[in-house]
N, C-alpha and C. Protein backbone atom coordinates (compact mmCIF):
# COMPACT_ATOMS: atom_id res chain seq x y z
N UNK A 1 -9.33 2.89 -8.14
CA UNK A 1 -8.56 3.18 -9.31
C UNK A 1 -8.98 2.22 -10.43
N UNK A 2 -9.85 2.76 -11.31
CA UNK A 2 -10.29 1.95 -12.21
C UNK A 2 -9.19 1.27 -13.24
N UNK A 3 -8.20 2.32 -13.79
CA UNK A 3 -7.32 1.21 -14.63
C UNK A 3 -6.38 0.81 -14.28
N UNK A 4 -5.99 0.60 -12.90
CA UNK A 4 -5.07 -0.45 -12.05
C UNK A 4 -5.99 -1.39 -12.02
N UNK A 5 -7.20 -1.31 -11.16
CA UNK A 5 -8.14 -2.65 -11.36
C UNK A 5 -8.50 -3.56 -12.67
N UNK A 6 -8.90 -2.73 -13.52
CA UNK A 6 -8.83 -3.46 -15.35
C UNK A 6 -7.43 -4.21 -15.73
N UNK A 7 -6.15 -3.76 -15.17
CA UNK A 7 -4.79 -3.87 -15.48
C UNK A 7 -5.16 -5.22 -14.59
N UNK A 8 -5.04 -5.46 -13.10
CA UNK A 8 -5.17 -6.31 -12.37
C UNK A 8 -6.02 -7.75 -12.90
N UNK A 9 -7.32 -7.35 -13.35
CA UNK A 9 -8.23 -8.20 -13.76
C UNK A 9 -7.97 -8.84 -14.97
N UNK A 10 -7.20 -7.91 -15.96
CA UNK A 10 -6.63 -8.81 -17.40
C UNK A 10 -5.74 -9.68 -17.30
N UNK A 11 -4.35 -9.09 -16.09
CA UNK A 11 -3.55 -10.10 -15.65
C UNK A 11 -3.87 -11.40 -14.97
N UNK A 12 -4.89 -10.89 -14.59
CA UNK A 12 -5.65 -12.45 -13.21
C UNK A 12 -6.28 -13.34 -14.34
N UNK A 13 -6.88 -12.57 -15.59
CA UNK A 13 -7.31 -13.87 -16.39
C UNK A 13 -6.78 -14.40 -17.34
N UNK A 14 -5.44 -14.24 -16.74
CA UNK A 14 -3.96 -14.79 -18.19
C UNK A 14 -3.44 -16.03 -16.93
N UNK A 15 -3.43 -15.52 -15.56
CA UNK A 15 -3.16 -16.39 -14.55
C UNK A 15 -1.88 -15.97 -14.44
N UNK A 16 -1.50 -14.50 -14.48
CA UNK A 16 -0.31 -14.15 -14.59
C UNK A 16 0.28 -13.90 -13.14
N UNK A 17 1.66 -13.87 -12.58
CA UNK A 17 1.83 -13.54 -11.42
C UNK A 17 2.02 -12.15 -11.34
N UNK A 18 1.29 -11.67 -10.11
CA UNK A 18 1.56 -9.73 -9.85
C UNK A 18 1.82 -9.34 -8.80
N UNK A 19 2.04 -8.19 -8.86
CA UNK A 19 1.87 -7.98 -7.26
C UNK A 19 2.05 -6.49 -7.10
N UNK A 20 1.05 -6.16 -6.32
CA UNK A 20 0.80 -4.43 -6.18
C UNK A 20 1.14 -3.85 -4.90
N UNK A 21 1.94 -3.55 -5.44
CA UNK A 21 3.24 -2.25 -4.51
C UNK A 21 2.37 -0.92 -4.19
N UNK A 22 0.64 -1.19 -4.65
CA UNK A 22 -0.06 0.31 -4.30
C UNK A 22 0.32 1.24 -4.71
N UNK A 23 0.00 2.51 -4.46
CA UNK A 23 0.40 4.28 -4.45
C UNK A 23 1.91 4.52 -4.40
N UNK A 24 2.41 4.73 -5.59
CA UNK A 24 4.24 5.16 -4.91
C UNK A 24 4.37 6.41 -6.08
N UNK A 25 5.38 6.83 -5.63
CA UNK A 25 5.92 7.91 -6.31
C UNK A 25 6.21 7.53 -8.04
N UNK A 26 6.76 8.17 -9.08
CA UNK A 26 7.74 7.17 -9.82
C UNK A 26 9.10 7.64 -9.66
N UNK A 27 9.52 8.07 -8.59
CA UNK A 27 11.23 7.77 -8.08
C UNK A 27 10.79 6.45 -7.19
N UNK A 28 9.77 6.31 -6.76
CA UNK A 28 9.67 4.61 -5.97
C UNK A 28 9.29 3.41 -6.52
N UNK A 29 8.77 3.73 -8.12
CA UNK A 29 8.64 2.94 -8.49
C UNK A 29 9.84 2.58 -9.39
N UNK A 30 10.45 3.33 -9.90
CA UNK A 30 12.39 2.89 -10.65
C UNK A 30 12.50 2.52 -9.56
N UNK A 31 13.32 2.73 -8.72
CA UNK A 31 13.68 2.02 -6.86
C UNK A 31 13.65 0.72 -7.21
N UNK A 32 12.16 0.57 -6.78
CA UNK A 32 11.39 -1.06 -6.87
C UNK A 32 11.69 -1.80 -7.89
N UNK A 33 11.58 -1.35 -8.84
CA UNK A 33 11.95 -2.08 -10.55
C UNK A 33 13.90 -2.31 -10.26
N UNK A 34 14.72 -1.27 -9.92
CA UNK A 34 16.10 -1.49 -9.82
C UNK A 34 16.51 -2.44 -8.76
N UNK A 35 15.78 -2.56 -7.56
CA UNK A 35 15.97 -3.57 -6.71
C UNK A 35 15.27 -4.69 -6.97
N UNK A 36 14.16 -5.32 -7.80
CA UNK A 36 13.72 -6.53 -7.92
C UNK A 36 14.53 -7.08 -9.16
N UNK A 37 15.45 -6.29 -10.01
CA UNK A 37 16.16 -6.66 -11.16
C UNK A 37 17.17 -7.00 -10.79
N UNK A 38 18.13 -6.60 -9.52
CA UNK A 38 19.31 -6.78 -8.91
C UNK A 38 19.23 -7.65 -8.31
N UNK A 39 17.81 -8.17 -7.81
CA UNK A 39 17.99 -9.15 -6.56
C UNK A 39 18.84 -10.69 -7.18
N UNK A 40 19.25 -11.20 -6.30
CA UNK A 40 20.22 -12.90 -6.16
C UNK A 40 21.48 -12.15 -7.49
N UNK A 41 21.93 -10.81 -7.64
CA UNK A 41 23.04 -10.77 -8.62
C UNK A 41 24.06 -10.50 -7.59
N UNK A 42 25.35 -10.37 -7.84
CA UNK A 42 26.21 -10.35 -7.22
C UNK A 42 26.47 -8.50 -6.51
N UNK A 43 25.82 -7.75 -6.88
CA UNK A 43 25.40 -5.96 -6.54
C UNK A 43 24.11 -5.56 -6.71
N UNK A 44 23.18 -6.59 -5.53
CA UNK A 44 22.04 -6.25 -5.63
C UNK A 44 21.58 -4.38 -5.04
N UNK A 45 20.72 -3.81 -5.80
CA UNK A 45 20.74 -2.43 -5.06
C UNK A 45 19.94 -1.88 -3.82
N UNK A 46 18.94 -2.66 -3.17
CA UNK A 46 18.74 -2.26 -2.05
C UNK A 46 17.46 -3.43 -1.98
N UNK A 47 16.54 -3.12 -0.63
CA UNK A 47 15.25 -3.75 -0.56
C UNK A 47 14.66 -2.94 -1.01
N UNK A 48 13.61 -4.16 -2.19
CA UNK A 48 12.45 -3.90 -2.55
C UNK A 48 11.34 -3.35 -2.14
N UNK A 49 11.62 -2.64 -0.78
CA UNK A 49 9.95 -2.09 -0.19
C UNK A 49 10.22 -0.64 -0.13
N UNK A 50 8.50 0.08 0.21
CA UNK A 50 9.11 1.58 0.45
C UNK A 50 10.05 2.04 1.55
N UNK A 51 9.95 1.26 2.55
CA UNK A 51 11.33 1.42 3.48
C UNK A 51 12.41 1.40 3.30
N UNK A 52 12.32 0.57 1.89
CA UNK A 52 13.93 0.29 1.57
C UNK A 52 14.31 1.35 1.07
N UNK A 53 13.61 1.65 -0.03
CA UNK A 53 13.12 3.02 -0.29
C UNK A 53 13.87 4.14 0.84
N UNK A 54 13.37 4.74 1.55
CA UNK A 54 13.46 5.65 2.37
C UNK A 54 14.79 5.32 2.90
N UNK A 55 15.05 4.52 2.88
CA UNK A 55 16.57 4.32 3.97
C UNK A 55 17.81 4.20 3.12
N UNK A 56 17.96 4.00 1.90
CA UNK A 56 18.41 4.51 1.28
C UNK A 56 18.75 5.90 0.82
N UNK A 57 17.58 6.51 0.22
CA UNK A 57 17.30 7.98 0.17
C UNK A 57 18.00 8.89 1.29
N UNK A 58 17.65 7.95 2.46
CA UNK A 58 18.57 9.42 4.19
C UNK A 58 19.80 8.98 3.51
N UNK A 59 19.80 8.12 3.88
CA UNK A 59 21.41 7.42 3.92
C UNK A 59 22.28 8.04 2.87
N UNK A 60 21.68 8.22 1.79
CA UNK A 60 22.70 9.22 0.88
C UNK A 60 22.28 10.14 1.24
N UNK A 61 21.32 10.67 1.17
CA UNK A 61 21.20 12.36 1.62
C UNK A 61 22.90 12.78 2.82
N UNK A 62 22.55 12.11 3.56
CA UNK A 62 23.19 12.48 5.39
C UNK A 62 24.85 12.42 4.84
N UNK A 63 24.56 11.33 3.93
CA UNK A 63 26.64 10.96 3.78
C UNK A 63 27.05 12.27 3.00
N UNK A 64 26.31 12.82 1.83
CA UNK A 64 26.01 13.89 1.28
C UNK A 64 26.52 15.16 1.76
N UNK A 65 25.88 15.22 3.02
CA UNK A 65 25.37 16.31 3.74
C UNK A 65 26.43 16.36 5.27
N UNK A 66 27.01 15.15 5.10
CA UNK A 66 28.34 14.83 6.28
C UNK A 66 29.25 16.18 6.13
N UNK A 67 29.25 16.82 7.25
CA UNK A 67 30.07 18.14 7.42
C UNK A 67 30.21 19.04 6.82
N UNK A 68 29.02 19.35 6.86
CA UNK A 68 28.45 20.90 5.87
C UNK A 68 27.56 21.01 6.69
N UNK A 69 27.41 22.84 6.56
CA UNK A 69 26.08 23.01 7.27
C UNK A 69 24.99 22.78 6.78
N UNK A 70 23.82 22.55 7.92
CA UNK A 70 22.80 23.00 8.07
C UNK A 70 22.13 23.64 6.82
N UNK A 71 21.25 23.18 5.61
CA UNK A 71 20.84 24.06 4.71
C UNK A 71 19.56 24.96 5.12
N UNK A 72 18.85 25.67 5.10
CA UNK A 72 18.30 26.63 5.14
C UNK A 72 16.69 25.71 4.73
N UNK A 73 15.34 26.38 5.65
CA UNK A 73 14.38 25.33 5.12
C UNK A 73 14.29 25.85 3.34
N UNK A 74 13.47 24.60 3.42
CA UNK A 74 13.46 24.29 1.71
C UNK A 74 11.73 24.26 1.45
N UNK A 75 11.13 25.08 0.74
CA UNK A 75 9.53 25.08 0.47
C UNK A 75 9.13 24.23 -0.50
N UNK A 76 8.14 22.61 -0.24
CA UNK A 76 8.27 21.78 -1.21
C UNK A 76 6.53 22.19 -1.59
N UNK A 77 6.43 21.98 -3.00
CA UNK A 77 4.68 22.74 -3.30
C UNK A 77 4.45 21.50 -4.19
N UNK A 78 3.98 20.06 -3.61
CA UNK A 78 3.31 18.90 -3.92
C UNK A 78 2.47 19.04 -4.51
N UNK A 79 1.93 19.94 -5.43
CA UNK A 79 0.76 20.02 -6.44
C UNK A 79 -0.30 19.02 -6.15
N UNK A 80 -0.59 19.11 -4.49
CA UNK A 80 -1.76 18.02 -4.20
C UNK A 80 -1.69 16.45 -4.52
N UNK A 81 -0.11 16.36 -4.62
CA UNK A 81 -0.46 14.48 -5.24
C UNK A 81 0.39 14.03 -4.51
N UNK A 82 0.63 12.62 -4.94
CA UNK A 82 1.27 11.46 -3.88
C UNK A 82 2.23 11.73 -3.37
N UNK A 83 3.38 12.90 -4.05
CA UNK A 83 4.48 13.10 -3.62
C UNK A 83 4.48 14.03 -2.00
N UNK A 84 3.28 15.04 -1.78
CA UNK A 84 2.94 14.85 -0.14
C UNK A 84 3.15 13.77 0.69
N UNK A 85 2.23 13.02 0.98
CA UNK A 85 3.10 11.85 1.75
C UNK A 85 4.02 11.49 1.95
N UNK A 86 4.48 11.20 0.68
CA UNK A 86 5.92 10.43 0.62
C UNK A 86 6.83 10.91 1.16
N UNK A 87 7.13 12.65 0.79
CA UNK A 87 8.06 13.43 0.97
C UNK A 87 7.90 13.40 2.54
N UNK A 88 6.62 14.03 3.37
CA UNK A 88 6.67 13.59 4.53
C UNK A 88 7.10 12.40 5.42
N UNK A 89 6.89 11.38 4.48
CA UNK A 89 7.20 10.18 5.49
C UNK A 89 8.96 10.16 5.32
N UNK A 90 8.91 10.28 4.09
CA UNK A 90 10.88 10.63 4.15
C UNK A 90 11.14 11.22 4.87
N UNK A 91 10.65 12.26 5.30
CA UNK A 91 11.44 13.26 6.21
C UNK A 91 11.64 12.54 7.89
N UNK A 92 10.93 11.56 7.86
CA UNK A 92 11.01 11.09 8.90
C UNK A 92 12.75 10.53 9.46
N UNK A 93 12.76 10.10 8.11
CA UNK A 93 14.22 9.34 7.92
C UNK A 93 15.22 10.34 7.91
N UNK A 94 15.30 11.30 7.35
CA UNK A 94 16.27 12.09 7.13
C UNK A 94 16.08 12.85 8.70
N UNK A 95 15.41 13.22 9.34
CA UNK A 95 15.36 14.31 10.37
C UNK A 95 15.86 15.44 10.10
N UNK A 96 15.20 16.79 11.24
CA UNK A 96 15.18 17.97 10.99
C UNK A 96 16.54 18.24 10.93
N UNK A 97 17.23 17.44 11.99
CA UNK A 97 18.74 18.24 12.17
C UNK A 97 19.36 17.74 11.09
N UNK A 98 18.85 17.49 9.77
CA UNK A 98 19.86 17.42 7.83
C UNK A 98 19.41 18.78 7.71
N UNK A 99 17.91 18.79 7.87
CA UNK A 99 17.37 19.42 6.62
C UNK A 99 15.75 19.07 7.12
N UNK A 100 15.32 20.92 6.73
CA UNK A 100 13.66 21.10 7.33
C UNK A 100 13.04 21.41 5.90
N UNK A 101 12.05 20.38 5.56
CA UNK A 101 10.96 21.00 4.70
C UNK A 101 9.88 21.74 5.24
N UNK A 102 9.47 22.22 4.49
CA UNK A 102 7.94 22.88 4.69
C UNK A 102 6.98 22.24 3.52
N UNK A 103 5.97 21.19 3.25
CA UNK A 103 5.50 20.51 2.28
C UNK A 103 3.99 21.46 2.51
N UNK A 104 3.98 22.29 1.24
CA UNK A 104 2.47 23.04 0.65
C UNK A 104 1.94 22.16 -0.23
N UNK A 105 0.54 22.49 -0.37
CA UNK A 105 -0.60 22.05 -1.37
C UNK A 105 -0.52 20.57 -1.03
N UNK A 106 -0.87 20.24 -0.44
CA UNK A 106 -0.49 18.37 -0.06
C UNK A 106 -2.06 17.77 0.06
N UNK A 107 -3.10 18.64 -0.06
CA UNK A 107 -4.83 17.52 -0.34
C UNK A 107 -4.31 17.05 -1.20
N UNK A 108 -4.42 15.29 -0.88
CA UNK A 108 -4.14 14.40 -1.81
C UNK A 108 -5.75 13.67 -2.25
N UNK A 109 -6.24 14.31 -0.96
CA UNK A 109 -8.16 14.15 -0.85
C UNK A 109 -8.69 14.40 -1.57
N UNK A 110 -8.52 15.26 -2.15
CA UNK A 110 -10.12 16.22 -3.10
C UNK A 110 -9.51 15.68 -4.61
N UNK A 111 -9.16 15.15 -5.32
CA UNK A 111 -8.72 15.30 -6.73
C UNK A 111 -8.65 15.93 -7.73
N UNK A 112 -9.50 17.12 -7.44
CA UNK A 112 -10.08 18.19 -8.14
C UNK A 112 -9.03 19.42 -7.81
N UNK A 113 -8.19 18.75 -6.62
CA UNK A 113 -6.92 20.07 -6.42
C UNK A 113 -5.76 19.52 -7.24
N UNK A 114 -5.50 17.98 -7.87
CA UNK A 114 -4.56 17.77 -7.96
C UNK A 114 -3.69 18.77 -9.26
N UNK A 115 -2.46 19.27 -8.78
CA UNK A 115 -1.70 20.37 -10.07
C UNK A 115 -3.05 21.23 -10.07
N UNK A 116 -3.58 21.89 -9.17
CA UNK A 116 -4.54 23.06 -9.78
C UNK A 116 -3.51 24.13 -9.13
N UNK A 117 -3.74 25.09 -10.28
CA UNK A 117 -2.87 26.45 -10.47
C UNK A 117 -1.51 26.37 -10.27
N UNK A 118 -1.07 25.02 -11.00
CA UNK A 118 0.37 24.80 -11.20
C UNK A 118 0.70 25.62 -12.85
N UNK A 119 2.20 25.90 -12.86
CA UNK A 119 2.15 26.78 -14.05
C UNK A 119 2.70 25.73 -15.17
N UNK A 120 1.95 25.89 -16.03
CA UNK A 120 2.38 25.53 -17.35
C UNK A 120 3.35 25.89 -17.62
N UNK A 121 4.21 24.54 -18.20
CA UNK A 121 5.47 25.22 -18.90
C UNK A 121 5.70 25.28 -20.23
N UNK A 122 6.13 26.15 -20.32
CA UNK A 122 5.99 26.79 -21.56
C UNK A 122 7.18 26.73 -22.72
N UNK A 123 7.06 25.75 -23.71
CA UNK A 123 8.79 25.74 -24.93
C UNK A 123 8.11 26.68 -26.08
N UNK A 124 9.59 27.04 -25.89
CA UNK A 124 9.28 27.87 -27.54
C UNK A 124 10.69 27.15 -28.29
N UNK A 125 10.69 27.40 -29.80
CA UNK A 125 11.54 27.46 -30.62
C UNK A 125 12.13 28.84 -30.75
N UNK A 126 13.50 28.63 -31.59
CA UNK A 126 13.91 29.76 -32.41
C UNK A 126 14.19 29.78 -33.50
C-alpha cells in the first residue's frame, strides 16, 4: 500500500509516535478511534483491538436479538473488499443460531473486482 507507506515514512521522519492497526473496515476504524479516546476516562468504550471489535458487535447484536426469532438468512454482496473478511470473521462471534449470512463477491485478491458491477447511485434534484 503505497500511501499508507508514504503516510508511515513522513511520520517516522517527524519521529512521530504510530501505530498501524493494518486493514480494518471504517466501522473498525471509529471503534478503534472511540476506544483509544475513552481509554483511563471514567466510561471507557471497549478494547482497542479487532476482537474488541467483534465482541462487542455479537454482544449487542444477541442482547438485540434476545427472544425473537430466528431471522431468515440475510445475502451480504461485499463488492470484493475488506468488508468480506471481516463480516466473516464476525460471524464467528455472533453464530449461526442469531443469524446466517451468505457473504457474495468477497475476491478481496484480484483488485480489479473491487465494486465491479456495483450500481451507481444515482441523485437527482427537483
Amino acid at each position: 500500500m503505497p500511501l499508507s507507506q508514504s503516510l508511515a515514512d513522513g511520520l517516522n521522519a517527524f519521529e512521530a509516535e504510530t501505530t498501524d492497526y493494518e486493514v480494518k473496515t471504517t466501522p473498525q476504524l471509529h471503534y478503534l478511534v472511540r476506544c483509544l479516546n475513552t481509554q483511563g476516562t471514567n466510561d471507557p468504550y471497549g478494547t482497542p483491538t479487532e476482537v474488541g471489535y467483534y465482541e462487542k458487535m455479537a454482544t449487542a447484536f444477541k442482547q438485540l436479538m434476545q427472544g425473537k426469532k430466528k431471522q431468515s438468512r440475510l445475502t451480504a454482496d461485499c463488492a470484493n473488499g475488506v468488508g468480506a473478511p471481516k463480516l466473516a470473521e464476525l460471524m464467528k462471534y455472533i453464530g449461526d443460531d442469531h443469524l446466517e449470512i451468505r457473504i457474495v463477491n468477497s475476491d478481496i485478491h484480484n483488485p480489479k473486482k473491487l465494486n465491479f458491477q456495483v450500481p451507481v447511485p444515482r441523485f437527482f434534484t427537483i
